[in-house]
Protein backbone atom coordinates (compact mmCIF):
# COMPACT_ATOMS: atom_id res chain seq x y z
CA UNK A 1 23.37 -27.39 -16.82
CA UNK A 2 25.68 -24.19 -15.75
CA UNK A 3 26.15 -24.38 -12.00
CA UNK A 4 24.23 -20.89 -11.65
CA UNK A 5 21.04 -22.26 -12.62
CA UNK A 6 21.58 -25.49 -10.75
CA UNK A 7 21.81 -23.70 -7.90
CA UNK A 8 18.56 -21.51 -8.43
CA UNK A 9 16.93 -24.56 -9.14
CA UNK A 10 17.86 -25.97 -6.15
CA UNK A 11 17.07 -22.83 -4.33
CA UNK A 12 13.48 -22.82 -5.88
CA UNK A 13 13.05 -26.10 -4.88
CA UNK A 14 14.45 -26.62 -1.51
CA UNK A 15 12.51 -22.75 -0.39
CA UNK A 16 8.89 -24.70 -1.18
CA UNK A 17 9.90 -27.98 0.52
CA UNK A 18 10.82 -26.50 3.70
CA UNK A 19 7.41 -24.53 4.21
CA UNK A 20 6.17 -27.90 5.48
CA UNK A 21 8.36 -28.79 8.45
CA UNK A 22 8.43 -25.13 9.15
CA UNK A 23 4.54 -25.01 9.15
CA UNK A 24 4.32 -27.98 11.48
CA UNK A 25 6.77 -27.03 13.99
CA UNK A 26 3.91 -24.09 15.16
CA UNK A 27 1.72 -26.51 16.20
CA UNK A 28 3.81 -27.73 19.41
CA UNK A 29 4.23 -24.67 21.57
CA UNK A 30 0.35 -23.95 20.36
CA UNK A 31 -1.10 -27.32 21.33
CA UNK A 32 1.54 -28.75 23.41
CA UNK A 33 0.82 -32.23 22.26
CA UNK A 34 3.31 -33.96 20.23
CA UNK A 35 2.93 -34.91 16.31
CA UNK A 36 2.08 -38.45 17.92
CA UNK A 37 -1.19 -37.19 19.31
CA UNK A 38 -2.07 -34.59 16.76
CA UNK A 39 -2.13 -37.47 14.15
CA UNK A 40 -4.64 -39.24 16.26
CA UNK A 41 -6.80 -36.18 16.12
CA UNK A 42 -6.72 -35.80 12.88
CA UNK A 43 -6.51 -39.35 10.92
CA UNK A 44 -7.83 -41.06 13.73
CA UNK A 45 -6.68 -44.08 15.42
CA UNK A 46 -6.66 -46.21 12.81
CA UNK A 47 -6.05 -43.70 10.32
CA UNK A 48 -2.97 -42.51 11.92
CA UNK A 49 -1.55 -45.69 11.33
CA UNK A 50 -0.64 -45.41 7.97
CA UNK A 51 1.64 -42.43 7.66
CA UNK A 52 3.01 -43.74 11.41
CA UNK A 53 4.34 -46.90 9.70
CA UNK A 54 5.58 -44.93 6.31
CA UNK A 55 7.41 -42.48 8.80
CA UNK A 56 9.23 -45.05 10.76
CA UNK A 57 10.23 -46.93 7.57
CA UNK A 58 12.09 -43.71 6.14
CA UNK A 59 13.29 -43.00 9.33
CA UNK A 60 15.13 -46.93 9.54
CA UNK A 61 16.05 -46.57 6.32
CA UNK A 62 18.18 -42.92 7.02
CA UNK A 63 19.34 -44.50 9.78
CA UNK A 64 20.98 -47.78 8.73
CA UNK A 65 22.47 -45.59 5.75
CA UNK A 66 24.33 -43.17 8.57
CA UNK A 67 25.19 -45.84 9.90
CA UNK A 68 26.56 -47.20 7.05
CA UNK A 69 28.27 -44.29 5.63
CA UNK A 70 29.82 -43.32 9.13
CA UNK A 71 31.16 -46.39 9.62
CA UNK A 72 33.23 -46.42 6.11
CA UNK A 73 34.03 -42.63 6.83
CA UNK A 74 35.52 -43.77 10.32
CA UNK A 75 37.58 -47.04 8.79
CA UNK A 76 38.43 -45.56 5.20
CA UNK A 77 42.19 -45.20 6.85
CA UNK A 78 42.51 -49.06 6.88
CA UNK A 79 40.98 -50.60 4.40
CA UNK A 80 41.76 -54.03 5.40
CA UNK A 81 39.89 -54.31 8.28
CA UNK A 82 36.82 -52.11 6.27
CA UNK A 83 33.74 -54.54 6.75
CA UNK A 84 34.68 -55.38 10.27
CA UNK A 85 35.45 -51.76 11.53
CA UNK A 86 32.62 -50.41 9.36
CA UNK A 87 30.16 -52.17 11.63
CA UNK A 88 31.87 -52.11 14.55
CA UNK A 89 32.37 -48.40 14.44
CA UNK A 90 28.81 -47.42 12.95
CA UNK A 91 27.11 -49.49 15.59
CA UNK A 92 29.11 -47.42 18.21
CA UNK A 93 28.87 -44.31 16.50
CA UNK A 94 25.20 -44.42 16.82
CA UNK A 95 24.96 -46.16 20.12
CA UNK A 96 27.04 -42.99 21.64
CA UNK A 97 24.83 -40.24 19.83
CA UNK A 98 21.67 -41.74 21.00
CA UNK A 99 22.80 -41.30 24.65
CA UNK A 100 21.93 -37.37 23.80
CA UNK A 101 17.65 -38.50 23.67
CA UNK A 102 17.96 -39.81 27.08
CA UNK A 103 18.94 -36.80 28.75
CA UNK A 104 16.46 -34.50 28.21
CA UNK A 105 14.74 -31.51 26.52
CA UNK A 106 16.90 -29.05 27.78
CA UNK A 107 20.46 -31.14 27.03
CA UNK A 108 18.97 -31.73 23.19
CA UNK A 109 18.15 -28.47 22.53
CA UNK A 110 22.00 -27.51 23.75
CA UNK A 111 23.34 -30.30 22.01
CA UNK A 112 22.20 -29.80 18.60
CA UNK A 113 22.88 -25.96 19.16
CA UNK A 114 26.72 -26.80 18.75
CA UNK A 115 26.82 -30.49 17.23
CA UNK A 116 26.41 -28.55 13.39
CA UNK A 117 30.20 -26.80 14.08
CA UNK A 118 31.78 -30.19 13.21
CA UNK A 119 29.38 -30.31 9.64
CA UNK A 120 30.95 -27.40 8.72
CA UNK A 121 34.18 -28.40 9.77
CA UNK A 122 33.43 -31.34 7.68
CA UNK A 123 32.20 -29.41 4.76
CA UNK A 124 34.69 -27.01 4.60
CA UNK A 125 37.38 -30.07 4.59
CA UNK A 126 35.15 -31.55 1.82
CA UNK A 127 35.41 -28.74 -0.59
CA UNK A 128 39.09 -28.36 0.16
CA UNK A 129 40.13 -31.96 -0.86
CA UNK A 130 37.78 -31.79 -3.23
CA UNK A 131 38.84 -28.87 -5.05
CA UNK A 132 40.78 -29.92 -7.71
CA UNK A 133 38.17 -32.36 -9.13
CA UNK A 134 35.34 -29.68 -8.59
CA UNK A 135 37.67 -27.27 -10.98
CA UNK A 136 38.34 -30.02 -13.63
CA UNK A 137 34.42 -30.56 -13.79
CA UNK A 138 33.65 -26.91 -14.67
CA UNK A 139 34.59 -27.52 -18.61
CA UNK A 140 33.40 -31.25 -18.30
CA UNK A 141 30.26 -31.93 -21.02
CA UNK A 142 26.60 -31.78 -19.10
CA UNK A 143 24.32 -34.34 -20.54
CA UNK A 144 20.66 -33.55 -21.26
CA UNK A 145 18.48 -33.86 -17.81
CA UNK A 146 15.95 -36.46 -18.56
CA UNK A 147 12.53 -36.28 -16.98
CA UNK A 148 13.10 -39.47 -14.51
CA UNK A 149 16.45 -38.34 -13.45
CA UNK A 150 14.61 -34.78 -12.28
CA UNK A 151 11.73 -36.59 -10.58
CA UNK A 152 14.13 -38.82 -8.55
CA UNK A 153 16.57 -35.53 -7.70
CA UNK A 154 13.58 -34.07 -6.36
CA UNK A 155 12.26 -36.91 -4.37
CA UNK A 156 15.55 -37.21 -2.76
CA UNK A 157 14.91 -33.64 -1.73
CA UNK A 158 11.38 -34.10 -0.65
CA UNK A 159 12.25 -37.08 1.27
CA UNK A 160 15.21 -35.52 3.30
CA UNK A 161 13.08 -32.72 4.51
CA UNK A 162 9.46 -33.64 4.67
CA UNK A 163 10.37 -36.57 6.87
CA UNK A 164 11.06 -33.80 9.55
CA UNK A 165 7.47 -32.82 9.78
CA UNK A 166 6.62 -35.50 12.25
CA UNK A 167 9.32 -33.93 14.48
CA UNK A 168 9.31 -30.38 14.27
CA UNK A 169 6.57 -30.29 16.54
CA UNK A 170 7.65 -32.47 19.51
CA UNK A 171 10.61 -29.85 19.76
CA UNK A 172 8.10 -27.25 20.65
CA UNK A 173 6.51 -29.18 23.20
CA UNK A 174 8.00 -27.49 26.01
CA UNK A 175 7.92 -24.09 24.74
CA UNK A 176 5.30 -21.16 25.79
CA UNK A 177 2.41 -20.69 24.19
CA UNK A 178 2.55 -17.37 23.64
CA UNK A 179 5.89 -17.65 21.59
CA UNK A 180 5.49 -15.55 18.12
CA UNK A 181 3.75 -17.90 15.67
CA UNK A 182 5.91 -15.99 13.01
CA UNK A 183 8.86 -16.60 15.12
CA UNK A 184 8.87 -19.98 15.38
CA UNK A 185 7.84 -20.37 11.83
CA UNK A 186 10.84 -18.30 10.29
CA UNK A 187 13.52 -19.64 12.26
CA UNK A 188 12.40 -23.20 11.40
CA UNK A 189 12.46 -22.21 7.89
CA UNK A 190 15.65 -21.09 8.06
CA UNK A 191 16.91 -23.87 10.44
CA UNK A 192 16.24 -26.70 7.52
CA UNK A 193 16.60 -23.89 4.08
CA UNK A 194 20.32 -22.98 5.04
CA UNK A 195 21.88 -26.47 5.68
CA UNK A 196 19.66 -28.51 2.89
CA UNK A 197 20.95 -25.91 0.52
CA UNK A 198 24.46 -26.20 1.19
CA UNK A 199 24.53 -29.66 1.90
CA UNK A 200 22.50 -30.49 -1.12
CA UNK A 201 24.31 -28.15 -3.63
CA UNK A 202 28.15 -29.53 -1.87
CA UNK A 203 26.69 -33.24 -2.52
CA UNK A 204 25.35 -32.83 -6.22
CA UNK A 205 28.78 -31.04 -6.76
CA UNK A 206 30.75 -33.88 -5.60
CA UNK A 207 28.98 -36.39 -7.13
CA UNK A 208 29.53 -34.31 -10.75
CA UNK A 209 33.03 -34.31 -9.95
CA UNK A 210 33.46 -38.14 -8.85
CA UNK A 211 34.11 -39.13 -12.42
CA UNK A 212 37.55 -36.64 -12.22
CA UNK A 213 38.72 -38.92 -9.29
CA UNK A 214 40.61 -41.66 -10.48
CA UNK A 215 39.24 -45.19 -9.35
């Protein structure tokens, strides 16, 4: 598939998944309850239950892979000492980064207003290294898309964002009220369209291009 219409597929993809979180996220200055307690309202006690449990399994599951991923990304330099550093340093990595939740509203909102500089950093550096393998792969053969691989690509997408719908609301907790309902939803849309597009696009890239890299 020509890298043009990959990425207006992704595009037309990625624009109607993030309606969701962005939707949600009005609800918290609004109500000033958090997703918790709007579930309740809404499924009921028991009711609320079953999406609670789904939520914190995808949750775990994101989590342990960060770890996991972070870990190798911190002790790819030695590979010798790769399983033990791995989960030494992706234990710690997380243990430091959680520190952030325990200091507040205010400090979180600040945090994560500067903690995407060093994605891009990381992007950027991504694409550089990368380059070579992502030029090879522009004349490489595309195989047919088959109908399970497109269903589990867009899970994958689904999954990454609609997991934030839970969450987008609690952020709003603290805000007023009478903040713009249009506002809040537009930014949030724009908050999870601009980094899932580049981040998903840069991954599905790199992952066409892995075959280039010799093992």
């Amino acid at each position: 598939m020509p890298i043009v219409h990959t990425n207006i597929d992704f595009s037309r993809i990625i624009a109607r998944i993030c309606l969701s979180p962005a939707f949600f996220a009005v609800f918290g200055p609004k109500l000033g309850t958090r997703a918790m307690v709007q579930a309740g309202f809404l499924w009921g006690y028991f009711g609320a239950i079953i999406p609670t449990v789904l939520n914190v399994f995808s949750m775990q599951g994101f989590l342990i892979l960060n770890c996991i991923v972070g870990g190798q990304t911190l002790a790819s330099p030695s590979l010798i000492l790769l399983v033990l550093l791995s989960f030494v340093s992706g234990i710690t990595s997380k243990c430091q980064a959680s520190q952030v939740t325990f200091c507040g509203c205010r400090i979180i909102h600040w945090y994560e207003s500067i903690a995407w500089i060093l994605n891009v950093i990381a992007f950027i550096t991504m694409v550089g290294v990368g380059y070579p393998q992502l030029r090879d792969n522009q004349s490489a053969p595309v195989s047919q898309a088959t109908v399970a691989g497109v269903i589990s690509f867009v899970s994958i997408l689904a999954s990454s964002i609609l997991s934030w719908c839970p969450m987008t609301p609690d952020y709003g907790v603290y805000h007023s009220p009478a903040a713009s309902s249009a506002r809040i939803f537009l930014y949030t849309y724009l908050a999870f369209f601009a980094p899932s597009m580049t981040a998903h696009t840069l991954s599905a890239a790199l992952a066409a291009a892995a075959p280039n890299v010799p093992a």
